[in-house]
Protein backbone atom coordinates (compact mmCIF):
# COMPACT_ATOMS: atom_id res chain seq x y z
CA UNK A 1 0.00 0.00 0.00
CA UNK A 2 1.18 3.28 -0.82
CA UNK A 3 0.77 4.74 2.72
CA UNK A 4 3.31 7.38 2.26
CA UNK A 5 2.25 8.86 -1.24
CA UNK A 6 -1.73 9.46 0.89
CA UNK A 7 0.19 11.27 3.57
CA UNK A 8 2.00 13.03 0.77
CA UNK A 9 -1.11 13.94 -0.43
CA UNK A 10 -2.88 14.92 3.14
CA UNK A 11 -0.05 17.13 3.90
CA UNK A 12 -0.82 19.64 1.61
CA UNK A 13 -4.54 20.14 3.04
CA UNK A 14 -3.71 19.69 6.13
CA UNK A 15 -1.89 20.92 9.52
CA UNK A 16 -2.14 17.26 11.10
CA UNK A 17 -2.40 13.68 9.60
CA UNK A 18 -2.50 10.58 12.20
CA UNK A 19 -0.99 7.38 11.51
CA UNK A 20 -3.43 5.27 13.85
CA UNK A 21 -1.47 3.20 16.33
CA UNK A 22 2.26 4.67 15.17
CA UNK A 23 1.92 8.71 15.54
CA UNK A 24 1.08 11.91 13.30
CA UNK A 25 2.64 14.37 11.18
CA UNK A 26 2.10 18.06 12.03
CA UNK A 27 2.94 21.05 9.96
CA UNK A 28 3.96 24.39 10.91
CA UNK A 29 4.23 27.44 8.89
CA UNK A 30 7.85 28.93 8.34
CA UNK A 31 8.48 32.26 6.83
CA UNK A 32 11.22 32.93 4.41
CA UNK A 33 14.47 33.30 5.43
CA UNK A 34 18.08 34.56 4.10
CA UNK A 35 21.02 32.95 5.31
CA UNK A 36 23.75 35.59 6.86
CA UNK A 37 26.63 33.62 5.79
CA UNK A 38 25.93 31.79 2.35
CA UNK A 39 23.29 34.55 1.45
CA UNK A 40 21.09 31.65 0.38
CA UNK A 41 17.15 32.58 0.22
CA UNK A 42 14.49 30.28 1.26
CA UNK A 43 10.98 30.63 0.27
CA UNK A 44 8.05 29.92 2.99
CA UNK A 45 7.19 26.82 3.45
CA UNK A 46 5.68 24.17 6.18
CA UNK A 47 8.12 22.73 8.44
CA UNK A 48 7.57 19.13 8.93
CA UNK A 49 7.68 17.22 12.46
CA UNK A 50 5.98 13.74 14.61
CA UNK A 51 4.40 13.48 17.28
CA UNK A 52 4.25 9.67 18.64
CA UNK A 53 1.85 10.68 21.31
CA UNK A 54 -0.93 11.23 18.86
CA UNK A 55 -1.89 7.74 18.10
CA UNK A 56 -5.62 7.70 18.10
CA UNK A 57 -7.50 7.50 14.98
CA UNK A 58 -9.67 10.66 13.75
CA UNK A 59 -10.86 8.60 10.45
CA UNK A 60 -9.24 11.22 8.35
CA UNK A 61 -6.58 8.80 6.58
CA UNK A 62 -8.74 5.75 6.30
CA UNK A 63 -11.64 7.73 4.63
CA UNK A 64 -9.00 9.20 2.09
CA UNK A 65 -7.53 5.76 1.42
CA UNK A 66 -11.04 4.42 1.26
CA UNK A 67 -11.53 7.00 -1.72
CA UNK A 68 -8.96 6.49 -3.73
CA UNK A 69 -8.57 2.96 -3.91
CA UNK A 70 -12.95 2.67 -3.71
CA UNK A 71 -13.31 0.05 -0.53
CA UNK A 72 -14.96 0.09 2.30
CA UNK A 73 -13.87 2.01 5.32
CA UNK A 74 -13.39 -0.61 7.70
CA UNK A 75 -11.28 -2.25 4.90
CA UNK A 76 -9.33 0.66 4.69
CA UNK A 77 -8.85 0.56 8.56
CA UNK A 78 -7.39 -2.68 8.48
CA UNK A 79 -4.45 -1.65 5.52
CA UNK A 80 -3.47 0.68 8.14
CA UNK A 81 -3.24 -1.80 10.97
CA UNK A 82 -1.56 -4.11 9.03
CA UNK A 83 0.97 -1.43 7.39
CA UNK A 84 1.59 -0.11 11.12
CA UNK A 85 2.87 -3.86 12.26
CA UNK A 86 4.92 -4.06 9.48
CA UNK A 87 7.01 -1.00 10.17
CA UNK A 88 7.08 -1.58 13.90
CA UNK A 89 8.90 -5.24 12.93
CA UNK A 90 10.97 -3.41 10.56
CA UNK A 91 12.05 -0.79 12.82
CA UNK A 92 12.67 -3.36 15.64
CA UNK A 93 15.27 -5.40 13.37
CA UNK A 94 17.32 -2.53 13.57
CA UNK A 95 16.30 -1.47 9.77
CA UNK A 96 15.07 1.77 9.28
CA UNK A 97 11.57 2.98 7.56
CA UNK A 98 11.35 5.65 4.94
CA UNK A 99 8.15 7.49 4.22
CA UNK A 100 8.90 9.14 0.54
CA UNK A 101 9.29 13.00 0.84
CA UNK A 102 8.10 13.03 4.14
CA UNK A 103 11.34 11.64 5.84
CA UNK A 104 13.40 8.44 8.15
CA UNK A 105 12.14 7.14 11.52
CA UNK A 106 14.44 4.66 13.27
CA UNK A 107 14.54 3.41 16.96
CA UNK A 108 16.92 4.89 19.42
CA UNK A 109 18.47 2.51 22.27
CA UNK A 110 15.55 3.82 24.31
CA UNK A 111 13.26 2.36 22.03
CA UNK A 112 11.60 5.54 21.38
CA UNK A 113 11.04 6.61 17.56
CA UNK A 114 13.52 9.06 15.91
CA UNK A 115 12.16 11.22 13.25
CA UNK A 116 14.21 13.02 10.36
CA UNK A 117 11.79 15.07 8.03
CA UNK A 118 12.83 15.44 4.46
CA UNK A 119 13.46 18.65 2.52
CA UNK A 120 12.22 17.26 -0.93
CA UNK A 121 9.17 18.89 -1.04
CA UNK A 122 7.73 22.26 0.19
CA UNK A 123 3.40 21.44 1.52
CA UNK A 124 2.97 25.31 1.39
CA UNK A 125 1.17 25.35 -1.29
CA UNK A 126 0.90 29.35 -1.81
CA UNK A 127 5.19 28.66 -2.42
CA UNK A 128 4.68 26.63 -5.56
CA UNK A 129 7.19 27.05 -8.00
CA UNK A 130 9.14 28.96 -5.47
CA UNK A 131 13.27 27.24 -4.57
CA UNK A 132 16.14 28.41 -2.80
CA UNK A 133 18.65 30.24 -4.46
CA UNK A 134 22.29 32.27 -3.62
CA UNK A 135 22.56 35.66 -4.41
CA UNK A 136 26.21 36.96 -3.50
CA UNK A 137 26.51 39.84 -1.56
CA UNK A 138 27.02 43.38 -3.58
CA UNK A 139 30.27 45.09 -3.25
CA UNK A 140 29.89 48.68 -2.97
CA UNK A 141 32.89 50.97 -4.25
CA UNK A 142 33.84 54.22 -2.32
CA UNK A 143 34.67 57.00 -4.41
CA UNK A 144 34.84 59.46 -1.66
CA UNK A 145 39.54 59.71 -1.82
CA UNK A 146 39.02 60.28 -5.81
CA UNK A 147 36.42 63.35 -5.17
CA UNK A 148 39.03 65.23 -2.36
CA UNK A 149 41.75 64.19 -4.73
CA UNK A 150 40.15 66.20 -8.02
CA UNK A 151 39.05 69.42 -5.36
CA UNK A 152 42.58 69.84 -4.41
CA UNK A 153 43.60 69.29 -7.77
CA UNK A 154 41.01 71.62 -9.46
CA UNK A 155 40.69 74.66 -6.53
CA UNK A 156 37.39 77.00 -7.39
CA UNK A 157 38.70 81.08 -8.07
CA UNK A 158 36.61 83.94 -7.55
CA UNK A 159 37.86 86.59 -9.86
CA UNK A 160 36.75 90.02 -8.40
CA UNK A 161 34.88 92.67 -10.95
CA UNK A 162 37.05 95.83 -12.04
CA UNK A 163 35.35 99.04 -11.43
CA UNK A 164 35.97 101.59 -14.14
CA UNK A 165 34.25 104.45 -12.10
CA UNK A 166 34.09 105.16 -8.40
CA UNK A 167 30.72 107.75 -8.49
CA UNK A 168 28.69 104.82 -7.58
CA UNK A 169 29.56 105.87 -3.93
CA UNK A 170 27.47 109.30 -4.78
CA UNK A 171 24.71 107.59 -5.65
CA UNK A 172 24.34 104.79 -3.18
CA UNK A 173 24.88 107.16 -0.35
CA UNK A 174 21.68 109.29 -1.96
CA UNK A 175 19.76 106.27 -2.03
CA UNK A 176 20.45 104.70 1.79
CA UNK A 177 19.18 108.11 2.81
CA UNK A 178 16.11 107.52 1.04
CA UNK A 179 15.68 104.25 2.14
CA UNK A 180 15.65 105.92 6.02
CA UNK A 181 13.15 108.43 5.41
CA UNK A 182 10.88 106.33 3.74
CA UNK A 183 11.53 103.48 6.40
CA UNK A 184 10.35 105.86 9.19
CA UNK A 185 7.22 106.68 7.08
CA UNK A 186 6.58 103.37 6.59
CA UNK A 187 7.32 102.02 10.35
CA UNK A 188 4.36 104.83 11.35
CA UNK A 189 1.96 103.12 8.35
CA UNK A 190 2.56 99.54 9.95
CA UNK A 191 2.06 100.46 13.03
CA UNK A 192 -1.63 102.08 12.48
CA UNK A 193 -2.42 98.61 10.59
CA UNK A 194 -1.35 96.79 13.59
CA UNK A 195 -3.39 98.66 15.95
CA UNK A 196 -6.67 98.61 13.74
CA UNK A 197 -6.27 94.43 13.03
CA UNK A 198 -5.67 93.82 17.00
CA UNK A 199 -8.97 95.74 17.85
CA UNK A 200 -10.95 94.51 14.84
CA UNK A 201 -9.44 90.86 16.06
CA UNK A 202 -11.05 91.57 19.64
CA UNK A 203 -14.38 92.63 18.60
CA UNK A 204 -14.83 89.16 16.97
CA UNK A 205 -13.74 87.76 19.73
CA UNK A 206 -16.43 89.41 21.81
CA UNK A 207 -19.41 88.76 19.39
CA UNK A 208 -18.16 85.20 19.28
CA UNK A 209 -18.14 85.02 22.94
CA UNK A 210 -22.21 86.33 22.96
CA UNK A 211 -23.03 83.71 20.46
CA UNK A 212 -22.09 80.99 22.39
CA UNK A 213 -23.55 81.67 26.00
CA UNK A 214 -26.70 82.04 23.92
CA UNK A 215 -26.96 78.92 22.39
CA UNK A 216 -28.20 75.75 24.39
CA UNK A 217 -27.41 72.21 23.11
CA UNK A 218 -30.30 69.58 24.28
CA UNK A 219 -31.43 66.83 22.65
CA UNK A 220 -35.07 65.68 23.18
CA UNK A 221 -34.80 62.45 21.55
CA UNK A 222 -31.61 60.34 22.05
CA UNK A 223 -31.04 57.82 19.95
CA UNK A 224 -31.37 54.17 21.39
CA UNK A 225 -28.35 52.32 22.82
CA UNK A 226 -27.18 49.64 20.20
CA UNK A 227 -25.95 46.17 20.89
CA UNK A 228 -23.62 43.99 18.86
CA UNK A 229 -23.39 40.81 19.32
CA UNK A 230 -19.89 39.51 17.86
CA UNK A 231 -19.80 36.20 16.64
CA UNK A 232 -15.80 34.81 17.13
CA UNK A 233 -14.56 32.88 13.86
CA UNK A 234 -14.74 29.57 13.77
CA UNK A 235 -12.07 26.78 12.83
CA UNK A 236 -12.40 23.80 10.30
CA UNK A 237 -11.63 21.20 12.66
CA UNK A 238 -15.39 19.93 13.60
CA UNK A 239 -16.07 16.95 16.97
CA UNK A 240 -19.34 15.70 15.49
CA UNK A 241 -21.66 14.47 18.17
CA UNK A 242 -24.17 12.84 15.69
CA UNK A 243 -26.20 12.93 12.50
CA UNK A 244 -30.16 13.48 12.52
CA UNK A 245 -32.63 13.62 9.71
CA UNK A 246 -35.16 15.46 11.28
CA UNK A 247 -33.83 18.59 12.72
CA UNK A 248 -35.65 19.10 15.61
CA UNK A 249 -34.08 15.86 17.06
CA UNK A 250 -30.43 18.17 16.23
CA UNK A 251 -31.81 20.51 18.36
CA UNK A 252 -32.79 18.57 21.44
CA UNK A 253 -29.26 16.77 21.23
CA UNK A 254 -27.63 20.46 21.32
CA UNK A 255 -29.57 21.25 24.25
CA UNK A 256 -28.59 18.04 25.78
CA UNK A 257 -24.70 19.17 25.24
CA UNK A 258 -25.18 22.25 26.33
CA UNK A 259 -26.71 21.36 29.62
CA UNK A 260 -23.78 19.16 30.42
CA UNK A 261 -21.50 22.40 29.62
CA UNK A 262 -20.38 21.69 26.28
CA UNK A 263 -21.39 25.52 25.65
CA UNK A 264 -20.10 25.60 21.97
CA UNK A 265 -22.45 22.58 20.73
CA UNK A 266 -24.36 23.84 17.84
CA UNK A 267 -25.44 22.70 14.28
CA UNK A 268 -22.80 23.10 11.41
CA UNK A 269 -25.58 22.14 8.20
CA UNK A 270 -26.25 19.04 6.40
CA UNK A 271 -23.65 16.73 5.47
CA UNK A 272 -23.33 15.18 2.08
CA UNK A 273 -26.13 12.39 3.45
CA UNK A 274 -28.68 15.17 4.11
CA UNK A 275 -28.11 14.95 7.62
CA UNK A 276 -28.25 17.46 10.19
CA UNK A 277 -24.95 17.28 12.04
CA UNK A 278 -24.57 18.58 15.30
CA UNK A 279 -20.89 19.10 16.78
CA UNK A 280 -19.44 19.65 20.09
CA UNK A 281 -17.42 22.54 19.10
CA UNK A 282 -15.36 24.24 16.12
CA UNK A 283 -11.15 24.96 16.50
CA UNK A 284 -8.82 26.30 14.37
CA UNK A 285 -5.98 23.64 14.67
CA UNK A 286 -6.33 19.70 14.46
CA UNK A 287 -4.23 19.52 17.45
CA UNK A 288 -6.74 21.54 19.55
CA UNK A 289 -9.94 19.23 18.24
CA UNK A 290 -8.01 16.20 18.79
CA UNK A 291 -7.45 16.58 22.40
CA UNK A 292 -11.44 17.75 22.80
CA UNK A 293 -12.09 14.85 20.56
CA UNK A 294 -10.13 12.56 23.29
CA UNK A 295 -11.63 14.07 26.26
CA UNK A 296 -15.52 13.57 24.59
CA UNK A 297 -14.49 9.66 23.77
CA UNK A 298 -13.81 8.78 27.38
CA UNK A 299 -16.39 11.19 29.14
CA UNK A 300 -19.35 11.18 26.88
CA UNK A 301 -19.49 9.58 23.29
CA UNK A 302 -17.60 6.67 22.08
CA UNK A 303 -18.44 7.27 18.91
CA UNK A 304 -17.83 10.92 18.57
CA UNK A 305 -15.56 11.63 15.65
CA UNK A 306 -13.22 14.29 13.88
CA UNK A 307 -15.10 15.87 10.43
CA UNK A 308 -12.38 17.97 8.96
CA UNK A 309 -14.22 20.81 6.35
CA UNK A 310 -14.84 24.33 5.71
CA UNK A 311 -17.66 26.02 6.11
């Protein structure tokens, strides 16, 4: 069975894909980066890693290999059981197990499982077509010796003018004395300007003063208080508590939850069976449904599961 190549496949779509009975494989988003030494660029991309403790089934593997090879689900269940033994004999001879372009696992001497992701491919699919690459750094040239060299070499003159007369002196003393008289003149205009703006400037300032104690501001009629109720995004990652054809039966079982405290239990639509499903809660991660999804199993329904979709 070509367990690897569905995982492959799953990683793309998804944050978390579980291995039942041997662990899952989580992805984390990694932004681009720009190494300081070999000025390589890498584009973003999801970083790859296993988590052994997350061995329960959420049906998300077994209905994909159920679709593409077109067999039942419980016959899908048991490829994955059977696939799991096999690598736990392999990896127990001392041999070690590769999953193609996902990466190595190999037992440690504490018997624990060692996991080495591989760099083949990049899951973010928004970074398609996108690979590393060097760029070498760019060498900047200071010309700042050649400029002082060519200003010591090339030293700016000023050249005076000749005069050919000296009875400019006549006049310019003729016209600095005009330039007095008609700056006293002028110093008397400016200041009768300045005196008629400043009281001109306060009577505005007194009418605006009267306008204001004379007007009232009341309003008869306020407007009503408004209320929003914000509804918080929800996540993808969907505990179903059950399927019901007739809706109002939905609607008891969500009042059921609820009264137990599951206070996020509500309906999510009809599934591709025309059944109403009902769900314990919505998250944003796989990791965060699958512990609720644990916790439900062992306090309250067996048979609770993980439905994976967008709303």
């Amino acid at each position: 069975m070509q367990l690897d190549q569905y995982i492959s496949d799953l990683l793309y779509r998804y944050e978390c894909v579980i291995v039942p009975g041997f662990g899952a494989f989580l992805t984390q988003y990694q932004p681009a980066i720009i190494h300081e030494t070999t000025q390589a660029f890498y584009p973003p991309k999801k970083k790859l890693s296993f988590n052994a403790q997350l061995t329960d089934t959420d049906g998300l593997l077994a209905n994909y290999i159920a679709k593409k090879e077109m067999i039942p689900h419980e016959d899908a269940n048991a490829k994955i059981v059977s696939y799991v033994r096999f690598l736990f004999d392999s990896l127990h001879k001392g041999k070690a197990v590769e999953f193609k372009n996902i990466g190595s696992f190999q037992l440690s001497e504490e018997n624990t499982l060692q996991f080495e992701p591989s760099y083949h491919l990049n899951y973010l699919t928004t970074s398609f077509g996108l690979s590393s690459f060097t760029s070498p750094q760019i060498a900047r040239e200071v010309y700042k010796e050649e400029v002082e060299a060519l200003k010591e070499k090339e030293p700016i003159a000023f050249t005076p003018e000749r005069r050919t007369s000296t009875g400019w002196m006549k006049y310019a003393a003729i016209a600095v004395i005009g330039f007095g008289v008609a700056g006293f003149g002028g110093f008397n205009y400016l200041k009768n300007i300045e005196a008629h703006n400043y009281a001109a400037e306060q009577e505005a300032k007194s009418q605006i003063d009267e306008k204001i104690q004379q007007a009232t501001f009341i309003i008869e009629n306020p407007l009503p208080a408004i209320t929003l109720d914000l509804i918080q995004p929800k996540g993808n990652y969907h505990v179903v508590a059950g399927a019901f054809r007739i809706k109002e039966n939905a609607e008891k079982r969500i009042q059921q939850l609820q009264s137990k405290g599951y206070d996020k239990a509500r309906l999510v639509g009809m599934n591709k069976f025309g059944l109403h499903q009902v769900v314990y809660g919505s998250y944003q991660t796989g990791q965060e449904a699958l512990v609720v999804l644990r916790t439900v199993r062992k306090e309250d329904n067996k048979s609770a599961w993980l439905d994976v979709r967008e709303l």
